[in-house]
N, C-alpha and C. Protein backbone atom coordinates (compact mmCIF):
# COMPACT_ATOMS: atom_id res chain seq x y z
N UNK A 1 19.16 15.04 1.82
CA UNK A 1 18.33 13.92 2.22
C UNK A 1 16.87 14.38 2.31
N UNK A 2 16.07 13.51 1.58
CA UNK A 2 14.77 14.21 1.76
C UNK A 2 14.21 13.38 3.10
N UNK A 3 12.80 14.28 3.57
CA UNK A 3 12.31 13.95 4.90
C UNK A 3 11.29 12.29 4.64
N UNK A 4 11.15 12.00 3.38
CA UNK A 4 10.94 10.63 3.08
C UNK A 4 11.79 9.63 3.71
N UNK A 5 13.20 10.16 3.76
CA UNK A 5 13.83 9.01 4.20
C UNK A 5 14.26 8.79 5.41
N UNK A 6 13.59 9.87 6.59
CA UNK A 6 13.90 9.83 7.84
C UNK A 6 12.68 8.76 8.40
N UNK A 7 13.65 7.78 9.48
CA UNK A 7 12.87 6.67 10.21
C UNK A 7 12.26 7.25 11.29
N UNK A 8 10.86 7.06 11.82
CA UNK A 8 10.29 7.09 13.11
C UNK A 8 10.50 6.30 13.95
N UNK A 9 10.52 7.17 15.41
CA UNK A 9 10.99 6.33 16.50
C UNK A 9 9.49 5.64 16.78
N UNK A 10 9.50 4.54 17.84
CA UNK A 10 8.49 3.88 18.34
C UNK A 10 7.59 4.95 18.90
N UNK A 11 8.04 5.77 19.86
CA UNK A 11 7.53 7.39 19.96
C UNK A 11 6.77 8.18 19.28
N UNK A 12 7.63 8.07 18.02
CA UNK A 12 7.29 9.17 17.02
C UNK A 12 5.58 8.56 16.22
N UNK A 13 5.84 7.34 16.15
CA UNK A 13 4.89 6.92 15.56
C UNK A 13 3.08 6.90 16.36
N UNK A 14 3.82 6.56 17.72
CA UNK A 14 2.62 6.57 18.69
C UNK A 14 2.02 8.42 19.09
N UNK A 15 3.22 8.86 18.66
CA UNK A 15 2.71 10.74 18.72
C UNK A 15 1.77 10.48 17.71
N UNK A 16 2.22 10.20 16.29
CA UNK A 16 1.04 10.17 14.82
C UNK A 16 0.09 9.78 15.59
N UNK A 17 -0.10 8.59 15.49
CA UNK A 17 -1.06 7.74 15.47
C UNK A 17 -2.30 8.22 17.01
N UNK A 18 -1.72 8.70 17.72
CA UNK A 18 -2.25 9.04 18.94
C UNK A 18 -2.86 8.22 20.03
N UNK A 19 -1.95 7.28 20.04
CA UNK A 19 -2.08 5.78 20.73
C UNK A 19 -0.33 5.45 21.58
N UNK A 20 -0.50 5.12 22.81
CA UNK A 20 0.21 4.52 23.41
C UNK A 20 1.51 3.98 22.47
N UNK A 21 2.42 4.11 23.24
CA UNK A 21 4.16 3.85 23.13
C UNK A 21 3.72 2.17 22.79
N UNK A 22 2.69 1.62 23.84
CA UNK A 22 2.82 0.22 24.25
C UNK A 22 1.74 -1.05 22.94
N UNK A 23 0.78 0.10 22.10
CA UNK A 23 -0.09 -0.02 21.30
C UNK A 23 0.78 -0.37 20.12
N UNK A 24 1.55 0.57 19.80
CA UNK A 24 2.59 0.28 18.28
C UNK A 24 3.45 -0.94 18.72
N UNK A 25 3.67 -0.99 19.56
CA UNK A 25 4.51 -2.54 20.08
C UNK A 25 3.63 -3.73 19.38
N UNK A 26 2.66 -3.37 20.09
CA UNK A 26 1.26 -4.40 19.45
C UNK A 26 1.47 -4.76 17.96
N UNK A 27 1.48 -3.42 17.88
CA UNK A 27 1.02 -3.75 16.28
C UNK A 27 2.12 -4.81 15.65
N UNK A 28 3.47 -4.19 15.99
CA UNK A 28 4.68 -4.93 15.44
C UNK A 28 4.99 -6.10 16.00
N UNK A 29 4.32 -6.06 17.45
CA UNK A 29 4.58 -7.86 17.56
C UNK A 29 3.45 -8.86 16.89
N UNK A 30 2.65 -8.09 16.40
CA UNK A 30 1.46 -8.83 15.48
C UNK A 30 1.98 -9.08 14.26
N UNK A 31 2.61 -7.94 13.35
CA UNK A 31 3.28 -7.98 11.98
C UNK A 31 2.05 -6.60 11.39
N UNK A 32 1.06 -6.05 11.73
CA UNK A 32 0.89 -5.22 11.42
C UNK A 32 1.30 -3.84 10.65
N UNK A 33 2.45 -3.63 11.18
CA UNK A 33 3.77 -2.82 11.05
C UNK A 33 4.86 -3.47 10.93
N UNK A 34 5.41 -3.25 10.20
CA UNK A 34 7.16 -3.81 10.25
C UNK A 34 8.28 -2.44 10.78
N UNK A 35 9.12 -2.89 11.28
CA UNK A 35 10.11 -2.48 11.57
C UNK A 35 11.92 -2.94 12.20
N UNK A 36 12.32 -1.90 11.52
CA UNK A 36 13.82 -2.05 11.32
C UNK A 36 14.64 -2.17 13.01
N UNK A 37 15.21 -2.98 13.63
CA UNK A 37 15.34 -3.34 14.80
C UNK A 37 17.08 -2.64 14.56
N UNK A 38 17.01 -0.98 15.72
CA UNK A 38 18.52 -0.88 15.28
C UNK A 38 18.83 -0.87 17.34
N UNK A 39 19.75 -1.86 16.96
CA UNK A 39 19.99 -1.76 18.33
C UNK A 39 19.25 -2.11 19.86
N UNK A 40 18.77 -1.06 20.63
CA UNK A 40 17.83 -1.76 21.34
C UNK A 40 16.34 -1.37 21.03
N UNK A 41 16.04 -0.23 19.87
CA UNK A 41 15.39 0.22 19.50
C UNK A 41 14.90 0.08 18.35
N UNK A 42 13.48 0.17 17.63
CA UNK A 42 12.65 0.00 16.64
C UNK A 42 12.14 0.80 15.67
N UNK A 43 12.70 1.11 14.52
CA UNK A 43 12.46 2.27 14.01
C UNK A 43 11.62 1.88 12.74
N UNK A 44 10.49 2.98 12.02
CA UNK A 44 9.15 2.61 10.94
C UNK A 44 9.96 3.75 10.38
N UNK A 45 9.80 2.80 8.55
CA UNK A 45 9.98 4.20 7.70
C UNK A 45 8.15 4.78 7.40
N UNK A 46 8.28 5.49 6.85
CA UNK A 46 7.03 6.79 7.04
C UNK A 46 6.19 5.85 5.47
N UNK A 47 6.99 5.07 4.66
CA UNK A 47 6.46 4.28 3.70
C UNK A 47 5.11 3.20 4.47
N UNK A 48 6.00 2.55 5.62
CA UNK A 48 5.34 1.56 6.40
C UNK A 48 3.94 2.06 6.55
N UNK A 49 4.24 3.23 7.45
CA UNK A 49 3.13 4.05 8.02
C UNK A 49 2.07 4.25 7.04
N UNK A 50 2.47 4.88 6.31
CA UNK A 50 1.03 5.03 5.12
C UNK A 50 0.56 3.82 4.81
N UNK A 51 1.35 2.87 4.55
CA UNK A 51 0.93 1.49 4.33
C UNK A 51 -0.27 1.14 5.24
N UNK A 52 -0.03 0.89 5.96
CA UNK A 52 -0.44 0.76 7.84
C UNK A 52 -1.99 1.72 7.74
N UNK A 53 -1.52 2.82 7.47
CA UNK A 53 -2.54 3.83 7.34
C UNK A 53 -3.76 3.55 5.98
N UNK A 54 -3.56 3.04 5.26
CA UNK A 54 -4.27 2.64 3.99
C UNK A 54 -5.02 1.35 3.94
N UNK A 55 -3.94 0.59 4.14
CA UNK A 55 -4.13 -1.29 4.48
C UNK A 55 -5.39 -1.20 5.43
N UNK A 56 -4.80 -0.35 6.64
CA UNK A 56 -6.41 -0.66 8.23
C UNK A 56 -7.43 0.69 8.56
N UNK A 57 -7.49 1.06 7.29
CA UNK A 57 -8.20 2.05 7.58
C UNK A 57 -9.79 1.60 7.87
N UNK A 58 -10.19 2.37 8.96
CA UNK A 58 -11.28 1.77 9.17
C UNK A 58 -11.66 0.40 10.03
N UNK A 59 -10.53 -0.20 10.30
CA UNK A 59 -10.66 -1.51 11.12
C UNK A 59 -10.26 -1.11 12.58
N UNK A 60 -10.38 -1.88 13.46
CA UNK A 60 -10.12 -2.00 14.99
C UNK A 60 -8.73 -2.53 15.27
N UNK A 61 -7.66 -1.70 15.30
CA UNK A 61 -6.74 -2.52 15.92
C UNK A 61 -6.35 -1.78 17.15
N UNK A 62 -7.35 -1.57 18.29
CA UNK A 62 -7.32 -0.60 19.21
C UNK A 62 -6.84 -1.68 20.81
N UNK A 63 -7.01 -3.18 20.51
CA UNK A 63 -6.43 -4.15 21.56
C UNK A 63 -6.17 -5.30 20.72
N UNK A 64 -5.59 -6.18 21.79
CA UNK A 64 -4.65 -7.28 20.93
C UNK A 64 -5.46 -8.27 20.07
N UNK A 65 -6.79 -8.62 20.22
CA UNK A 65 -7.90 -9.69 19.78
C UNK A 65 -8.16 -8.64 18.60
N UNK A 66 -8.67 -7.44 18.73
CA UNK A 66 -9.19 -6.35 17.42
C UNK A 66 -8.08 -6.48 16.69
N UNK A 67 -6.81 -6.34 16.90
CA UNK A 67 -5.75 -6.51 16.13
C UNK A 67 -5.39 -7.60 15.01
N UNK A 68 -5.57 -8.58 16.04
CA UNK A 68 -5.36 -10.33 15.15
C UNK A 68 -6.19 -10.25 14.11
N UNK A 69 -7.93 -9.70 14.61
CA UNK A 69 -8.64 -9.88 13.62
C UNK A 69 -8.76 -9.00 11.93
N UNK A 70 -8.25 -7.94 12.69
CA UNK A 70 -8.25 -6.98 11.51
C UNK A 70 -6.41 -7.63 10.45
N UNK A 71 -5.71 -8.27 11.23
CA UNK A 71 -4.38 -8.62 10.66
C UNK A 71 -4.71 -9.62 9.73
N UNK A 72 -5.36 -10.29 10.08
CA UNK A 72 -6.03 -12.02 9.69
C UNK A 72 -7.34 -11.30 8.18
N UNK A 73 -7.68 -10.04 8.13
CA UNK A 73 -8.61 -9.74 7.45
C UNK A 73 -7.88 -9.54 6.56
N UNK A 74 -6.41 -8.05 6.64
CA UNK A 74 -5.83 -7.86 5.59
C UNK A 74 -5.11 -8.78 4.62
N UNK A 75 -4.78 -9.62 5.62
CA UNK A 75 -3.71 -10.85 5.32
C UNK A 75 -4.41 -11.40 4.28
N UNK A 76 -5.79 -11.66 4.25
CA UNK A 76 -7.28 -12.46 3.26
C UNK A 76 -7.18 -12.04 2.60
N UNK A 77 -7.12 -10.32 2.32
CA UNK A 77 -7.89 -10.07 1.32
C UNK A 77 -5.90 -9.55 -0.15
N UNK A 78 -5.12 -9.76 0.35
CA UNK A 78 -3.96 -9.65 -0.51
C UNK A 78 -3.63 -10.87 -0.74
């Protein structure tokens, strides 16, 4: 199995990213991020992430209003 195909925990992602457990919630209750709902838990494949990472580079999604707006930007411009 290559390490492409291992999922990040909600954790794992907020370790990357270097933002709050409660911040990546954000993102995914915005649609920012998608993720795979296993159980009681939320797991990002590492595809998402770069996505995520490429798509908002450079924008504010550091609170929930910076978020909408930068979501509402990408959403425009695809």
């Amino acid at each position: 199995m290559t390490d492409d195909l291992k999922m990040l925990s909600q954790d794992e992602v907020a370790e990357l990213s270097n933002v709050h457990r409660d911040t990546v919630a954000m993102w995914r209750e915005i649609g920012i991020i998608k993720a795979t709902k296993t159980g009681k838990c939320y797991m990002f494949s590492q595809e998402e992430i770069r996505r995520f990472q490429h798509d908002y580079k450079g924008l504010d999604v550091s609170n929930r209003v910076k978020a909408l707006e930068s979501f509402n930007l990408v959403n425009s411009m695809n």
